[in-house]
N, C-alpha and C. Protein backbone atom coordinates (compact mmCIF):
# COMPACT_ATOMS: atom_id res chain seq x y z
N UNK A 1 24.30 -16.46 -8.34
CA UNK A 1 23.91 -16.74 -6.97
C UNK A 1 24.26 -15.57 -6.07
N UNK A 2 24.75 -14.64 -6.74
CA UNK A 2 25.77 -13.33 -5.64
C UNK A 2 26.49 -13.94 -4.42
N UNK A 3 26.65 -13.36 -3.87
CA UNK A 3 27.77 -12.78 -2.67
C UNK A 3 27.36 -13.93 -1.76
N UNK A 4 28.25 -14.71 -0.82
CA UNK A 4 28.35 -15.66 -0.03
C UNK A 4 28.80 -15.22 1.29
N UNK A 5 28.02 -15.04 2.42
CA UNK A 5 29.45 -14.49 3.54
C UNK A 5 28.65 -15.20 4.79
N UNK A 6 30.06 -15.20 5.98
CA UNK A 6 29.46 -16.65 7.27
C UNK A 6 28.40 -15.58 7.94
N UNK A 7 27.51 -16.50 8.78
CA UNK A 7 26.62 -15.79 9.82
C UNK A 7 27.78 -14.97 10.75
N UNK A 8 28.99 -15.40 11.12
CA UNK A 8 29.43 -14.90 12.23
C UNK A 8 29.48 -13.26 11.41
N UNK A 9 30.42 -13.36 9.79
CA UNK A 9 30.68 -11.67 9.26
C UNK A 9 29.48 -10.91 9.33
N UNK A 10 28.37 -11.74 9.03
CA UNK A 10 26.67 -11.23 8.56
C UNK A 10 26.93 -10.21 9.91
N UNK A 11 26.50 -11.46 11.45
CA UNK A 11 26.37 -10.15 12.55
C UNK A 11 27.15 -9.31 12.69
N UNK A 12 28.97 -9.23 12.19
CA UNK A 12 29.31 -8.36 12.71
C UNK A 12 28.87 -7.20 11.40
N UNK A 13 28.57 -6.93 10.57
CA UNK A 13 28.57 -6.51 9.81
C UNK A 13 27.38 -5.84 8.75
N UNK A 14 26.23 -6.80 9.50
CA UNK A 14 25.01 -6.26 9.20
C UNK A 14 24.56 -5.18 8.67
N UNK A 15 24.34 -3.99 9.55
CA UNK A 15 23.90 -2.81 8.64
C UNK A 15 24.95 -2.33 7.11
N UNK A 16 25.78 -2.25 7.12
CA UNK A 16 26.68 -2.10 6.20
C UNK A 16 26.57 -2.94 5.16
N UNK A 17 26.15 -4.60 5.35
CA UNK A 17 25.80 -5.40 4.06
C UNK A 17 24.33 -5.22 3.50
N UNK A 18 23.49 -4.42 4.75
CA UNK A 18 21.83 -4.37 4.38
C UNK A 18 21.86 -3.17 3.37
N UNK A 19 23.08 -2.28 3.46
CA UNK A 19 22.63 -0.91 3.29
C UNK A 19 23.53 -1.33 1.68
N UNK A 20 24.42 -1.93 1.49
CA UNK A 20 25.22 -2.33 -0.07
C UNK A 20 24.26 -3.68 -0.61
N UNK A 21 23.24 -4.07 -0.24
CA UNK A 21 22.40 -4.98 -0.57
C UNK A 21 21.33 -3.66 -1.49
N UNK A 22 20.43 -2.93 -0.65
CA UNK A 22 19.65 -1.97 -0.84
C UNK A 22 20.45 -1.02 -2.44
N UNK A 23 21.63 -0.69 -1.95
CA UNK A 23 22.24 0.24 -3.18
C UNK A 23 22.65 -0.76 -4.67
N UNK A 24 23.02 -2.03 -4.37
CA UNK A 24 23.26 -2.84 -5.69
C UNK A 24 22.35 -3.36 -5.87
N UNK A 25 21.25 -3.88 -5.08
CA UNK A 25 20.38 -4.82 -5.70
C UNK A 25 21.03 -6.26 -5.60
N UNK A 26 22.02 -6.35 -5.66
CA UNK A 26 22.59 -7.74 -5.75
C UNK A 26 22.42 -8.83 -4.31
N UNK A 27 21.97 -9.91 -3.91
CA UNK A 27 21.55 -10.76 -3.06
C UNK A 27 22.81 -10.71 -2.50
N UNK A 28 22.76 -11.41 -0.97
CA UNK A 28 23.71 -11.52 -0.07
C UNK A 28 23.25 -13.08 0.41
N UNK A 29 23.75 -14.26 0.46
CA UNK A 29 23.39 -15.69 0.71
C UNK A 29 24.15 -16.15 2.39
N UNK A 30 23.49 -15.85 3.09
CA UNK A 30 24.49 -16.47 4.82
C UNK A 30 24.64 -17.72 4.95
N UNK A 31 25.26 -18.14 5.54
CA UNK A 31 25.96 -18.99 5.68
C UNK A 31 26.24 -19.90 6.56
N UNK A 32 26.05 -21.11 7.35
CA UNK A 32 26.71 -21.39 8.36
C UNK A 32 27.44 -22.71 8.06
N UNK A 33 28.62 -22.65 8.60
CA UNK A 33 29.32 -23.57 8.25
C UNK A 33 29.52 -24.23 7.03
N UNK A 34 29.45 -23.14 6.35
CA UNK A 34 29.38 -23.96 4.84
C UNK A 34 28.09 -24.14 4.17
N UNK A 35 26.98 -23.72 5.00
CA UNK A 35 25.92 -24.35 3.98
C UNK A 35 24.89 -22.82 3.79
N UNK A 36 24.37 -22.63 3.15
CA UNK A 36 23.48 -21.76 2.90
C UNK A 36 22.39 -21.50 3.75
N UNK A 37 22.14 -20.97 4.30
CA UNK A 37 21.01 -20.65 6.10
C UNK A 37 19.70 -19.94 5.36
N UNK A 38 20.30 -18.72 4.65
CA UNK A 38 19.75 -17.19 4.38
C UNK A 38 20.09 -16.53 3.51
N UNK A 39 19.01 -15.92 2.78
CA UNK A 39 19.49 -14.95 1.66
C UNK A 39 18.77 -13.72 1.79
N UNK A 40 19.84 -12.53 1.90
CA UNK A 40 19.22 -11.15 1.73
C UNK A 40 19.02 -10.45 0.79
N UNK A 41 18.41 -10.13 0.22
CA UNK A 41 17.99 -9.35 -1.12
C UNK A 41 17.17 -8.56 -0.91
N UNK A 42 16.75 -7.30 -1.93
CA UNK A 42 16.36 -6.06 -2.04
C UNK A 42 14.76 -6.42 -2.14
N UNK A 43 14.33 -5.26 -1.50
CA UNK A 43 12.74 -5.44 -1.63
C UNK A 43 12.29 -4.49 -2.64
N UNK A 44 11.80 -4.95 -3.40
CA UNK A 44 11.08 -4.74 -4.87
C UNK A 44 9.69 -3.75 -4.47
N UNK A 45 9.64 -1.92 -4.23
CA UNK A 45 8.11 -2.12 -3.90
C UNK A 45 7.18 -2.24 -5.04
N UNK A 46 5.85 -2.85 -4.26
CA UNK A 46 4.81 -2.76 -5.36
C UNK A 46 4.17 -1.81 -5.94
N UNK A 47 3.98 -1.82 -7.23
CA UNK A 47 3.27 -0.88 -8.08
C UNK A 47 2.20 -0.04 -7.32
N UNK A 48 1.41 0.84 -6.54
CA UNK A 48 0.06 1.49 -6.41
C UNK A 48 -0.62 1.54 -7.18
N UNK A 49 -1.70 0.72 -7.27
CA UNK A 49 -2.67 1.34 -8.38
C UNK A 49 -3.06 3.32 -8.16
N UNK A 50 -3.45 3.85 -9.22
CA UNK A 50 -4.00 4.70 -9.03
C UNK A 50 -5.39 5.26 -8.69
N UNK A 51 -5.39 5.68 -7.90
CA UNK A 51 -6.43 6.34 -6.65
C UNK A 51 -7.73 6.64 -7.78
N UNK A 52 -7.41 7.61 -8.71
CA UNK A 52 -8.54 7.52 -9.70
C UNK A 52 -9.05 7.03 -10.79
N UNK A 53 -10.08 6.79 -10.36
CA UNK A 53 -11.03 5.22 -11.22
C UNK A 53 -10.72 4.16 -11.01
N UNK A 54 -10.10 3.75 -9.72
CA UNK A 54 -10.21 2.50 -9.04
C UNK A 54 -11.34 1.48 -9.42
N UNK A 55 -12.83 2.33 -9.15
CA UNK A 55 -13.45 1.46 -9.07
C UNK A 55 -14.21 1.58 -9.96
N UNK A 56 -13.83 2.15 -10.89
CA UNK A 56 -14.71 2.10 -12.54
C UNK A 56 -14.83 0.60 -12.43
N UNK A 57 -16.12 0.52 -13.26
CA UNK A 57 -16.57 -0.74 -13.47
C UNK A 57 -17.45 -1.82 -12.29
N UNK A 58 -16.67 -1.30 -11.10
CA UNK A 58 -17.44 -2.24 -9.51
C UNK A 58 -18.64 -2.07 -9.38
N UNK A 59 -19.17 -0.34 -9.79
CA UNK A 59 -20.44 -0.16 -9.24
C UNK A 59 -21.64 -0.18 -10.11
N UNK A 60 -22.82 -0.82 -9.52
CA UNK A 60 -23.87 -0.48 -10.46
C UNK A 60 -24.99 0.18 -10.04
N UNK A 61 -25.71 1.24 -10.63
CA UNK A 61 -26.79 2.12 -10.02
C UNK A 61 -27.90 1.63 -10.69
N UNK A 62 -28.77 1.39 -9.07
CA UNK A 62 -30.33 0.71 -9.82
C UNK A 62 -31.14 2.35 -9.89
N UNK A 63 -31.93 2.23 -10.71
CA UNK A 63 -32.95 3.36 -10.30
C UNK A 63 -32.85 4.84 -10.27
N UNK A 64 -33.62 5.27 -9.67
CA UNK A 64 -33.50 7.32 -9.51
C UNK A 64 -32.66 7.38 -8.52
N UNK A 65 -31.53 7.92 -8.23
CA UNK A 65 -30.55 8.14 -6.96
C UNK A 65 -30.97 9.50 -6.78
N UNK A 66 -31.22 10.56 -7.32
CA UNK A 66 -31.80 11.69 -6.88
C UNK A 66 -32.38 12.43 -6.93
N UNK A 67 -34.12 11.56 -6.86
CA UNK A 67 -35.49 12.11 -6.57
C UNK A 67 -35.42 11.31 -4.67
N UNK A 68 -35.40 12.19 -4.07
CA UNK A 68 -35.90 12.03 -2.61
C UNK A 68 -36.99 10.67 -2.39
N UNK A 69 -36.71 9.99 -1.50
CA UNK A 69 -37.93 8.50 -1.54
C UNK A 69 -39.16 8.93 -0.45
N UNK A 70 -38.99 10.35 0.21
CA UNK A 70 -40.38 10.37 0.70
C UNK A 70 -40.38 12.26 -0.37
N UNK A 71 -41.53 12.54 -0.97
CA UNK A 71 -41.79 13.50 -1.39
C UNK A 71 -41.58 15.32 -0.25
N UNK A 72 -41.98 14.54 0.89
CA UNK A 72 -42.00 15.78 1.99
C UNK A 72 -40.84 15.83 2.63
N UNK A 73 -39.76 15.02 1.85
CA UNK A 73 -38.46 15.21 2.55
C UNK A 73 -38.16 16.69 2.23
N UNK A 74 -38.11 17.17 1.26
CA UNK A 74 -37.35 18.17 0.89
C UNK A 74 -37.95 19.55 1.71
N UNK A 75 -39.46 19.38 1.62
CA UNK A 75 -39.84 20.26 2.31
C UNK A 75 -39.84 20.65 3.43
N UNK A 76 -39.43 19.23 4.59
CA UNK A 76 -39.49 19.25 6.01
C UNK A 76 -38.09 20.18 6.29
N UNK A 77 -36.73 19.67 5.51
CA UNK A 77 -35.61 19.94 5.42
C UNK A 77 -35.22 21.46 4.96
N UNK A 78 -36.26 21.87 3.96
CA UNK A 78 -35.67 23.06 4.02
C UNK A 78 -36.39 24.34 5.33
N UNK A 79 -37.78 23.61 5.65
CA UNK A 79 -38.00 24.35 6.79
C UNK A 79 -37.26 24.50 8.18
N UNK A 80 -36.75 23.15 8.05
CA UNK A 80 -35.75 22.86 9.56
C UNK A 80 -34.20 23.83 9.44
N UNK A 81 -34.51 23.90 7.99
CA UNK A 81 -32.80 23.84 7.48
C UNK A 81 -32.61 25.47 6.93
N UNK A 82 -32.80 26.76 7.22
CA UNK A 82 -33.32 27.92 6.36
C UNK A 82 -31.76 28.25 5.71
N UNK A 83 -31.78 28.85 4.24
CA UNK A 83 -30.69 28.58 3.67
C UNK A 83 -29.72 29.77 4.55
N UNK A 84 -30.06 30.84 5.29
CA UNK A 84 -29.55 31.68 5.99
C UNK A 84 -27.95 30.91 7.39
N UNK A 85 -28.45 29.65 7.07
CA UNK A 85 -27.77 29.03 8.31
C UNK A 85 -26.51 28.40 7.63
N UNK A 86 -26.03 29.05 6.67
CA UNK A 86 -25.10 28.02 5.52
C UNK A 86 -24.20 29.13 5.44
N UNK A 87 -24.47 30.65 5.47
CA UNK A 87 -23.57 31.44 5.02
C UNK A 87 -22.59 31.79 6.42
C-alpha cells in the first residue's frame, strides 16, 4: 500500500514528498483523520508511437495520382511558370 502520511504533513510538506514520490516510484496515500482521502503516485509516460509509418496501412490510392486530370494543365503551367523563375 506504501507510505501513509496526514493531509495536515502532505501541505506542509508537499513539494519534497512530490519530488521523493517522482525519484522512488513508490505511492504516497493522504490521509485525514485516519482515513485514506488521496493517493500520490508517479506518472508513468506513455509510449510515442513512431512518427514513421504511422499510417502504413490507413491509406488507399484509387487510380492515376500522377497524370494531370485536365491535359492542358501542364502546358498552361509551364507557360505561366518559366523554369528561369525557380533558380
Amino acid at each position: 500500500m506504501g507510505k501513509m502520511i496526514g493531509a495536515a504533513e502532505f501541505k506542509a510538506k508537499c513539494l519534497a514528498i512530490l519530488d521523493e514520490v517522482q525519484r522512488t516510484g513508490e505511492p504516497v496515500t493522504i490521509t485525514k483523520r485516519g482515513k485514506p482521502v488521496a493517493e500520490v503516485k508517479a506518472v508513468v509516460p506513455a509510449e510515442r508511437p513512431s512518427l514513421i509509418g504511422f499510417m502504413k496501412g490507413k491509406l488507399k490510392i484509387l487510380g492515376d495520382i500522377e497524370t494531370p486530370l485536365d491535359p492542358d494543365w501542364e502546358e498552361e503551367w509551364e507557360a505561366n511558370n518559366p523554369p528561369e523563375m525557380y533558380r
